[in-house]
C-alpha atoms as a PDB file:
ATOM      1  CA  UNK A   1     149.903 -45.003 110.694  1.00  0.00           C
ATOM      2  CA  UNK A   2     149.263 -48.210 112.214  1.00  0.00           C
ATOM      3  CA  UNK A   3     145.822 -50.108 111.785  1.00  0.00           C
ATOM      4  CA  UNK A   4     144.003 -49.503 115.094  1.00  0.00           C
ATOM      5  CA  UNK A   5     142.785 -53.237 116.097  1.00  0.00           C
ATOM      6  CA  UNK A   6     139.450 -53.255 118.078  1.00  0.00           C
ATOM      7  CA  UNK A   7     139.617 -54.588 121.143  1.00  0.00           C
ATOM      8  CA  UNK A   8     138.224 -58.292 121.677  1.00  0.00           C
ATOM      9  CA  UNK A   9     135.494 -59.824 123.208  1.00  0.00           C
ATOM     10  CA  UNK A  10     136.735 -62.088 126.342  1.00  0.00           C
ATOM     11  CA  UNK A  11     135.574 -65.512 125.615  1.00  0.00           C
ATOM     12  CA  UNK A  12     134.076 -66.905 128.460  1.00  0.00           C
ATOM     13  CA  UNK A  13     134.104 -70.057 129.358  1.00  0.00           C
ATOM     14  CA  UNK A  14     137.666 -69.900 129.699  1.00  0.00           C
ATOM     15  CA  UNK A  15     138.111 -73.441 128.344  1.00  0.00           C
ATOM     16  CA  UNK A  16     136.705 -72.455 124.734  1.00  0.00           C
ATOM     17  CA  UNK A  17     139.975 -69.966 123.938  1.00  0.00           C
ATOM     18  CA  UNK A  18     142.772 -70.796 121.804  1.00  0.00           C
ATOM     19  CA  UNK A  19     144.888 -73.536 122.520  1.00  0.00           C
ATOM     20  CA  UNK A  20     148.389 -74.471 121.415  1.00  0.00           C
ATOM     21  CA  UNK A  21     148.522 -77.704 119.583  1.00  0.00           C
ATOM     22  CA  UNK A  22     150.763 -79.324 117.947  1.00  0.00           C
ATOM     23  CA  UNK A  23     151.243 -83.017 115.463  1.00  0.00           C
ATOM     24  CA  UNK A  24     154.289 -83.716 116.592  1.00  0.00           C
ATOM     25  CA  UNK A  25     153.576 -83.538 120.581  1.00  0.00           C
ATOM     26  CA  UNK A  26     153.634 -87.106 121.707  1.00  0.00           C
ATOM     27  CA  UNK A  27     150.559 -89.026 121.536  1.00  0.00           C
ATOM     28  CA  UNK A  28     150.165 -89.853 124.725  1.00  0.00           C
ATOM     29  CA  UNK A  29     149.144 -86.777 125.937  1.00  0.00           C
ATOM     30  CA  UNK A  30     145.949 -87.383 123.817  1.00  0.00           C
ATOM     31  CA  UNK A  31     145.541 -90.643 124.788  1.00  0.00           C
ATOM     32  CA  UNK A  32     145.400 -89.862 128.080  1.00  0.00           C
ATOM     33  CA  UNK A  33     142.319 -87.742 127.307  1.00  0.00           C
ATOM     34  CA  UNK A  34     140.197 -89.910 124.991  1.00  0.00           C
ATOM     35  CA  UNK A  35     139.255 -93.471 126.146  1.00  0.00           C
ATOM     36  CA  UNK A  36     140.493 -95.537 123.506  1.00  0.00           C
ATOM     37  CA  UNK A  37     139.963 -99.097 122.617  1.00  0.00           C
ATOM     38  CA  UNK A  38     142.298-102.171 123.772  1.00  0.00           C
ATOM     39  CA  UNK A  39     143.816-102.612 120.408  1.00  0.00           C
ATOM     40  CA  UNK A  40     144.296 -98.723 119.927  1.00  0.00           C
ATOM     41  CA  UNK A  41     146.556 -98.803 123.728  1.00  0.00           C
ATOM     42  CA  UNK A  42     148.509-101.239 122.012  1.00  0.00           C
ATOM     43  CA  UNK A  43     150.155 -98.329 120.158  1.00  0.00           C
ATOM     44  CA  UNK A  44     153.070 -96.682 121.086  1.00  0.00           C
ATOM     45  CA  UNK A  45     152.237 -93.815 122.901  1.00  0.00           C
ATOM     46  CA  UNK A  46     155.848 -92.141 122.112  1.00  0.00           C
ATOM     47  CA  UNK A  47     154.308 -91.695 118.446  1.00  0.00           C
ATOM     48  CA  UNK A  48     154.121 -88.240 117.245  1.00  0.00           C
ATOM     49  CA  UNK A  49     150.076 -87.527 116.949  1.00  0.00           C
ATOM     50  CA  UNK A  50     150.169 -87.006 113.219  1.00  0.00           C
ATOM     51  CA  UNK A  51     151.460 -90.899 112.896  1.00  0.00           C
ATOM     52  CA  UNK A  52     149.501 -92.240 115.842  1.00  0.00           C
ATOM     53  CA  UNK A  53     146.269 -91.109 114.435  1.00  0.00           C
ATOM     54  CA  UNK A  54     148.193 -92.986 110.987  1.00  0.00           C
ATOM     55  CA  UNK A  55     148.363 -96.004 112.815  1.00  0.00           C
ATOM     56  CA  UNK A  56     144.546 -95.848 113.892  1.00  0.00           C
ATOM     57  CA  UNK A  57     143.183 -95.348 110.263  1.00  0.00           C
ATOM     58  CA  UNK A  58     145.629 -97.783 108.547  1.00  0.00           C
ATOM     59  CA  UNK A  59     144.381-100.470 111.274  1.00  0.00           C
ATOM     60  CA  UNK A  60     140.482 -99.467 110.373  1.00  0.00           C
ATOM     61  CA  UNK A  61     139.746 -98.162 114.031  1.00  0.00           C
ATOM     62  CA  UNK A  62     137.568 -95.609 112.772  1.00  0.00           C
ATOM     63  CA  UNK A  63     135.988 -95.550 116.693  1.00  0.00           C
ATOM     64  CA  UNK A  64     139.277 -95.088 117.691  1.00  0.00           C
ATOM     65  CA  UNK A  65     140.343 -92.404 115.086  1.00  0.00           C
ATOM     66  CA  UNK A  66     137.586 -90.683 116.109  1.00  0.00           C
ATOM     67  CA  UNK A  67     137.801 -90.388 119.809  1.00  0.00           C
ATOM     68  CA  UNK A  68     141.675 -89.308 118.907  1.00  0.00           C
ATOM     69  CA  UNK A  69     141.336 -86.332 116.937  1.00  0.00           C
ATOM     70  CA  UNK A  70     137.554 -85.404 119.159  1.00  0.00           C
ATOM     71  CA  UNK A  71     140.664 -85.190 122.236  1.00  0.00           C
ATOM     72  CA  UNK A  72     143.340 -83.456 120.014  1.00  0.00           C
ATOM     73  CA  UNK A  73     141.429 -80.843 119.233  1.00  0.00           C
ATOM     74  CA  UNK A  74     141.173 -77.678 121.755  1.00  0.00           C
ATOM     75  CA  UNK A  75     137.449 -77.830 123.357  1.00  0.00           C
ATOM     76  CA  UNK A  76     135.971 -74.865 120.957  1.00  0.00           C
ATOM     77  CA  UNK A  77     137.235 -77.003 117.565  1.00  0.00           C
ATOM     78  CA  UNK A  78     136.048 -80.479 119.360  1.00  0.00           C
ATOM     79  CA  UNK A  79     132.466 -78.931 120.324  1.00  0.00           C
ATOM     80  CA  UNK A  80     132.274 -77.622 116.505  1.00  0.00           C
ATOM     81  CA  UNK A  81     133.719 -81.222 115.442  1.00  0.00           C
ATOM     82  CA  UNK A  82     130.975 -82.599 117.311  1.00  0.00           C
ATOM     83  CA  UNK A  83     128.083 -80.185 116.325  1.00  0.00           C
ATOM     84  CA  UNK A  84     129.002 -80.880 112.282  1.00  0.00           C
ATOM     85  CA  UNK A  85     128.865 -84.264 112.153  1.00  0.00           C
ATOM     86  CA  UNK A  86     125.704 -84.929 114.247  1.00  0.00           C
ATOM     87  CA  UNK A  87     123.947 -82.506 111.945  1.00  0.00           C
ATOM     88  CA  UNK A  88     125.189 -84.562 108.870  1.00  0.00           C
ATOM     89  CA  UNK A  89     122.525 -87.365 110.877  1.00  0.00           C
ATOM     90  CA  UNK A  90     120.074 -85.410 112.079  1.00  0.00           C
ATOM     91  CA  UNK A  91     119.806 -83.413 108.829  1.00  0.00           C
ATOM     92  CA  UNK A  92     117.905 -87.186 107.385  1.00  0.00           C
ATOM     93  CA  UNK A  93     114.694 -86.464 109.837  1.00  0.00           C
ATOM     94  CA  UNK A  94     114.057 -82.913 110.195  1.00  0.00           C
ATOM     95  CA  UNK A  95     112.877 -81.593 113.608  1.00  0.00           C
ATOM     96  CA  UNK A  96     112.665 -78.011 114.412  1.00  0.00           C
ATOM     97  CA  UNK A  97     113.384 -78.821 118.029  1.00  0.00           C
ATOM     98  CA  UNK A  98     116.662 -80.841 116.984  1.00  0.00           C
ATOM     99  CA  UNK A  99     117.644 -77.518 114.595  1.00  0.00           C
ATOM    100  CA  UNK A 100     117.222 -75.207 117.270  1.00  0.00           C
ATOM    101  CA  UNK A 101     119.100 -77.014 119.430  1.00  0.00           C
ATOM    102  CA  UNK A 102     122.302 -77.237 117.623  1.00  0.00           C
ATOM    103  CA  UNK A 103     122.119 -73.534 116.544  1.00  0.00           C
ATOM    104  CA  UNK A 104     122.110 -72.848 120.042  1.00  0.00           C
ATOM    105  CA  UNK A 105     125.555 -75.043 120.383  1.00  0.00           C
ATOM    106  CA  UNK A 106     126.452 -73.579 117.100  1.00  0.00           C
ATOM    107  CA  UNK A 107     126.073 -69.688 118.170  1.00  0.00           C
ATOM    108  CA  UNK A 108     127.744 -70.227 121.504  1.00  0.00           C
ATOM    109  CA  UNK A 109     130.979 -71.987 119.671  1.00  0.00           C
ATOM    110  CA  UNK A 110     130.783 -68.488 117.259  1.00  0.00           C
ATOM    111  CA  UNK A 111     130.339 -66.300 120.273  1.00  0.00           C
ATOM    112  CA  UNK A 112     131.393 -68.039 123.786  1.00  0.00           C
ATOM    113  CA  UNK A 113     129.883 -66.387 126.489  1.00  0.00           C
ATOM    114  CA  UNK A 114     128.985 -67.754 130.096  1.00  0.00           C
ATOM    115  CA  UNK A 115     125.094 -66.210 129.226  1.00  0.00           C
ATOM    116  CA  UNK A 116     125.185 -68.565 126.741  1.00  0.00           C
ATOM    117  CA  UNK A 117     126.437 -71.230 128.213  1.00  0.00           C
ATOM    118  CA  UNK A 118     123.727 -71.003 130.990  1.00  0.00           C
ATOM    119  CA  UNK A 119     121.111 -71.362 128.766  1.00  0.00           C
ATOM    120  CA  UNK A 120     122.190 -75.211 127.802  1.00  0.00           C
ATOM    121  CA  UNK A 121     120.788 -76.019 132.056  1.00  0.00           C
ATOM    122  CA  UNK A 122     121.837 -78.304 133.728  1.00  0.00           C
ATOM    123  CA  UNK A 123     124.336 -81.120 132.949  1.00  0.00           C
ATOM    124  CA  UNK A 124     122.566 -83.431 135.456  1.00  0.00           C
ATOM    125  CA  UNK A 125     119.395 -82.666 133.081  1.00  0.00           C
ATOM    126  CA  UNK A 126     121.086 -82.924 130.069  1.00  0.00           C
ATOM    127  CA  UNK A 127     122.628 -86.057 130.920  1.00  0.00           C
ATOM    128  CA  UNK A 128     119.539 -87.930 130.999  1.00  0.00           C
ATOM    129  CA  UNK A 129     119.740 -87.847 126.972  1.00  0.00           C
ATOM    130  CA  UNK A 130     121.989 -90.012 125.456  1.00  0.00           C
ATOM    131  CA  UNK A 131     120.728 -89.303 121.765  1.00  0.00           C
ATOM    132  CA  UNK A 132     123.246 -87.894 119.807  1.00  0.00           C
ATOM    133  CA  UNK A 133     121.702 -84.369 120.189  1.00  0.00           C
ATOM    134  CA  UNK A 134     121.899 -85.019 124.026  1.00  0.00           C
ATOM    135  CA  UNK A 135     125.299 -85.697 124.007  1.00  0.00           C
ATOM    136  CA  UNK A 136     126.348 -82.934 121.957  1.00  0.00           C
ATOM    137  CA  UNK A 137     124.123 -80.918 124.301  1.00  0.00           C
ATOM    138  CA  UNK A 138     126.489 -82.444 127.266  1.00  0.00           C
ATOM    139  CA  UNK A 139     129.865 -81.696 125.687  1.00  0.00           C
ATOM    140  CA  UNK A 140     128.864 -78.037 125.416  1.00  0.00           C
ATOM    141  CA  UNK A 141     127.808 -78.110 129.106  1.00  0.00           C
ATOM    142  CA  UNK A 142     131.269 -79.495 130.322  1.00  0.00           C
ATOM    143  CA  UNK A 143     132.801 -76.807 128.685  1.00  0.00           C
ATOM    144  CA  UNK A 144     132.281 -74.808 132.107  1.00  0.00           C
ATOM    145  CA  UNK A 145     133.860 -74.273 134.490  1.00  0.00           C
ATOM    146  CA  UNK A 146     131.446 -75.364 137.073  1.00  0.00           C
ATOM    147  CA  UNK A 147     128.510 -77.916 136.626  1.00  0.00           C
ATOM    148  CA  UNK A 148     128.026 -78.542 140.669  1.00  0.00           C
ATOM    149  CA  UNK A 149     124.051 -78.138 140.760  1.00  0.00           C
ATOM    150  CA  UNK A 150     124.316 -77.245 144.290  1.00  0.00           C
ATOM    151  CA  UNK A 151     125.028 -73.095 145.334  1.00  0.00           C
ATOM    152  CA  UNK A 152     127.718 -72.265 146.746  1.00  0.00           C
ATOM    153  CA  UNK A 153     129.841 -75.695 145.769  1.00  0.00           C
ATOM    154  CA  UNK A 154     132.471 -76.070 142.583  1.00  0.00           C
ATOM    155  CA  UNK A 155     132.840 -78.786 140.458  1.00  0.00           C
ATOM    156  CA  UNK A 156     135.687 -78.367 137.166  1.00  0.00           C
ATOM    157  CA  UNK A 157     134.980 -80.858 134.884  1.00  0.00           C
ATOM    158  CA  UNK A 158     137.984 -82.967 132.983  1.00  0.00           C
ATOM    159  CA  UNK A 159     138.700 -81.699 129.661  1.00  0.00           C
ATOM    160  CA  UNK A 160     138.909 -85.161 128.866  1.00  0.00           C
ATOM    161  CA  UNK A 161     134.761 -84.994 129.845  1.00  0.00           C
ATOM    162  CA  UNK A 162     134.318 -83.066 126.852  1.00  0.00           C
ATOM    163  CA  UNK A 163     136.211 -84.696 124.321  1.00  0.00           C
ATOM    164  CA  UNK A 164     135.479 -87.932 125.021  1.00  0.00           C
ATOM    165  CA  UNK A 165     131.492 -86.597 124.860  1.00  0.00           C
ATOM    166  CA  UNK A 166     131.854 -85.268 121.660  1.00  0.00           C
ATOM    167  CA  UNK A 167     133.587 -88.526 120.284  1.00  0.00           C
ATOM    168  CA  UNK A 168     130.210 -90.308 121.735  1.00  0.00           C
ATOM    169  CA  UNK A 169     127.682 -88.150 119.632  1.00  0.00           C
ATOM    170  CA  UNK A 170     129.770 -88.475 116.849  1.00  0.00           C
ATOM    171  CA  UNK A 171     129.881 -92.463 116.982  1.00  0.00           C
ATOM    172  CA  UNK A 172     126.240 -92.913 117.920  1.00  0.00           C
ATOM    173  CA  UNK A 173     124.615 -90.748 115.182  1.00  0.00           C
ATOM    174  CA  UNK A 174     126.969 -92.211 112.890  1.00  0.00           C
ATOM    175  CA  UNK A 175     125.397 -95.900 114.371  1.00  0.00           C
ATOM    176  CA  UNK A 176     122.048 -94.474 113.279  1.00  0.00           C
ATOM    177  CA  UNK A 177     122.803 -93.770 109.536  1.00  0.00           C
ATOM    178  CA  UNK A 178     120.078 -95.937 107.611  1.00  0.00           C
ATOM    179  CA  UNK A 179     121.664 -98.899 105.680  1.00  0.00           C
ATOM    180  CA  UNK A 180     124.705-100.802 105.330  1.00  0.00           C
ATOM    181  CA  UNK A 181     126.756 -97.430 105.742  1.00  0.00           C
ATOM    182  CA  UNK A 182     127.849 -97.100 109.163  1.00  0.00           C
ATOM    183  CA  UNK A 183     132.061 -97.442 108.307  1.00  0.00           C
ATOM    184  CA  UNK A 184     131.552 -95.159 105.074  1.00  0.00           C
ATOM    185  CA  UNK A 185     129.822 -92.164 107.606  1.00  0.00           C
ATOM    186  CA  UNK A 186     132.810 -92.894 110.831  1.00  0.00           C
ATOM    187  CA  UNK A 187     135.354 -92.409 107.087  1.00  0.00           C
ATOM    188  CA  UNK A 188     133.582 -88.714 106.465  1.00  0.00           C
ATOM    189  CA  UNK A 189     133.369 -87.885 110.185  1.00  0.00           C
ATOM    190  CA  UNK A 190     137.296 -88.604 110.619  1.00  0.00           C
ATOM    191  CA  UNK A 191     138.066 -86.796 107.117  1.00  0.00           C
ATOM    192  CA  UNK A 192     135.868 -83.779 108.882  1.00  0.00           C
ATOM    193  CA  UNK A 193     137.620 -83.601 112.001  1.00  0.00           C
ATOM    194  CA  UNK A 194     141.306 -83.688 109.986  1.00  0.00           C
ATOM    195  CA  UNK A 195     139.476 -80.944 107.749  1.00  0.00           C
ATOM    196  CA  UNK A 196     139.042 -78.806 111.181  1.00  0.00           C
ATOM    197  CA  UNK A 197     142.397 -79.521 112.153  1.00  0.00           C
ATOM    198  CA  UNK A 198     143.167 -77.845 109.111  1.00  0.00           C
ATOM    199  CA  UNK A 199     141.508 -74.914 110.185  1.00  0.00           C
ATOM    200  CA  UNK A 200     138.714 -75.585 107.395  1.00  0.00           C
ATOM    201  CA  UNK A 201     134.736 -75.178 107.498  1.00  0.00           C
ATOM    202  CA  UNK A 202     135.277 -73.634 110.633  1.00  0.00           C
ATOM    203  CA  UNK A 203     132.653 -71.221 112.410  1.00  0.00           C
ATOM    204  CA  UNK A 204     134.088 -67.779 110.706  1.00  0.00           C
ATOM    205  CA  UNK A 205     136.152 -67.026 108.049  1.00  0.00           C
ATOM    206  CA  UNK A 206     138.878 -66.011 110.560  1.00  0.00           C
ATOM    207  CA  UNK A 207     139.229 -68.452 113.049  1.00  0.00           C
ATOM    208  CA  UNK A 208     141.479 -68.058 115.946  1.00  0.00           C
ATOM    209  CA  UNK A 209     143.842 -70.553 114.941  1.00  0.00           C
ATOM    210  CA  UNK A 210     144.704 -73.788 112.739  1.00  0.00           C
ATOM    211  CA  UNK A 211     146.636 -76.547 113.662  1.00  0.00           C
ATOM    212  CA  UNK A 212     148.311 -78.121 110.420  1.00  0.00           C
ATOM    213  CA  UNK A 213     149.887 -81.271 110.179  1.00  0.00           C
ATOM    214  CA  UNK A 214     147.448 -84.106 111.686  1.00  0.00           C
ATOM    215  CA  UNK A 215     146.272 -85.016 107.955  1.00  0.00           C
ATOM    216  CA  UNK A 216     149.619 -86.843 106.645  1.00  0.00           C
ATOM    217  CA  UNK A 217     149.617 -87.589 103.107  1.00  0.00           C
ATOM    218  CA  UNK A 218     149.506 -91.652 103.799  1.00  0.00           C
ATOM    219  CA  UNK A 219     145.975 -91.005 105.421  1.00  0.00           C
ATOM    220  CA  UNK A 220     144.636 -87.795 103.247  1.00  0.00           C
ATOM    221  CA  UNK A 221     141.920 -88.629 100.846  1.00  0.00           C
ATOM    222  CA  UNK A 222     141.039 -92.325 100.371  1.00  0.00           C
ATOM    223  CA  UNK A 223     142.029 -93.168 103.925  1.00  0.00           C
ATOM    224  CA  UNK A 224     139.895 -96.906 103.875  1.00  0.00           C
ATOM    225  CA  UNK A 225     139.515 -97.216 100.326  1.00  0.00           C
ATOM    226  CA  UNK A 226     137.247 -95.015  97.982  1.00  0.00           C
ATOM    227  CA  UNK A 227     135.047 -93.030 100.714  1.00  0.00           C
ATOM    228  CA  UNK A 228     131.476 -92.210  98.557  1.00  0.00           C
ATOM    229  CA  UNK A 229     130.192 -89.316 100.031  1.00  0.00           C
ATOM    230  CA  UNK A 230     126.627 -90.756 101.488  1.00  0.00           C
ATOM    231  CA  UNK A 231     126.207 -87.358 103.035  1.00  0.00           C
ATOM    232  CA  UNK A 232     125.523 -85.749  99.394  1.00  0.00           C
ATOM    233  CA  UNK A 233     123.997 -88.530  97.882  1.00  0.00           C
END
């Protein structure tokens, strides 16, 4: 007898379902989505993704690396990219209001609904806060399908919105880490997003999907050096 599957929740916002990705696709159909740097362009775009993203760590764009795999990833694993690493920062000064905002991003990515996603307001609001909370706050929102303020009227954002406002909140709480250790925490935020890619530390312990083969053995591990983990220190 076969094993009767429940039926599944529709996740709404469409935009936060599975996507098909793959390491091998041309790069340039991720470049296209994140704004990169001039030196990062210089790259050929006709690089698989897996050795683009190669390219970017062995030249030490961590910025770069960063906005690449935030853009690679479908919009549910980029928002959950996002919310991990800015909690790494915030995690240093403790406010309730900060945790309860990212729990909020957090259960949405779990449980995508379009209830849920109403109660983030308004991206014109949200918008107005360019802390890394606020950012991550404004990827979630462009997740939507709609974020036109006035009734009645439409406006889609770009995936490429969303990705490239995750990379931001990533980037600027790593510029707040306290010390000399700015490159060390972009190195743990790239080694997270690869470790996502991987279909690791994810939400649930059965994600949707995984997407293998971004981490290539030239960039796995030590990818600038010996990477101390600040985060547990």
């Amino acid at each position: 007898m076969s094993k009767v599957v429940p039926p599944q929740p529709e996740i709404s916002p469409p935009s936060m379902g599975p996507r098909k990705v793959s390491a091998k696709q041309p790069a340039i159909s991720t470049i296209d989505k994140a704004k990169l740097g001039e030196k990062a362009l210089g790259l050929q775009g006709t690089l698989p993704c897996h050795e683009f993203l190669n390219s970017l760590i062995s030249l030490k764009l961590r910025t770069d690396a960063i906005k690449f795999i935030a853009a690679w990833l479908p919009p549910r694993e980029s928002l959950w990219y996002g919310c991990l690493g800015v909690w790494q920062i915030a995690r240093l000064q403790p406010q309730t209001a900060v945790r309860e905002q990212i729990d909020k991003v957090v259960a949405y990515i779990a449980c995508p609904s379009t209830q849920a996603w109403a109660g983030f307001g308004s991206f014109a609001a949200a918008s107005k806060d360019s802390s890394p909370l606020g950012l991550l706050l404004q990827a979630a929102i462009l997740t939507g399908d709609n974020i036109c303020p006035f009734p009645r009227k439409n406006i889609k954002p770009s995936p490429s919105f969303q990705a490239r406002t995750v990379a931001n909140a990533l980037v600027t709480a790593a510029s707040k880490w306290p010390g000399k250790e700015r490159e060390t925490c972009l190195d743990l935020c790239i080694n997270i997003g690869l470790d996502i890619a991987e279909g690791k530390h994810l939400w649930g312990p059965n994600p949707d999907q995984n997407y293998p083969g971004l981490r290539q053995a030239t960039n796995t591990g030590q990818m600038f050096g010996k990477t101390r983990n600040i985060w547990e220190d």
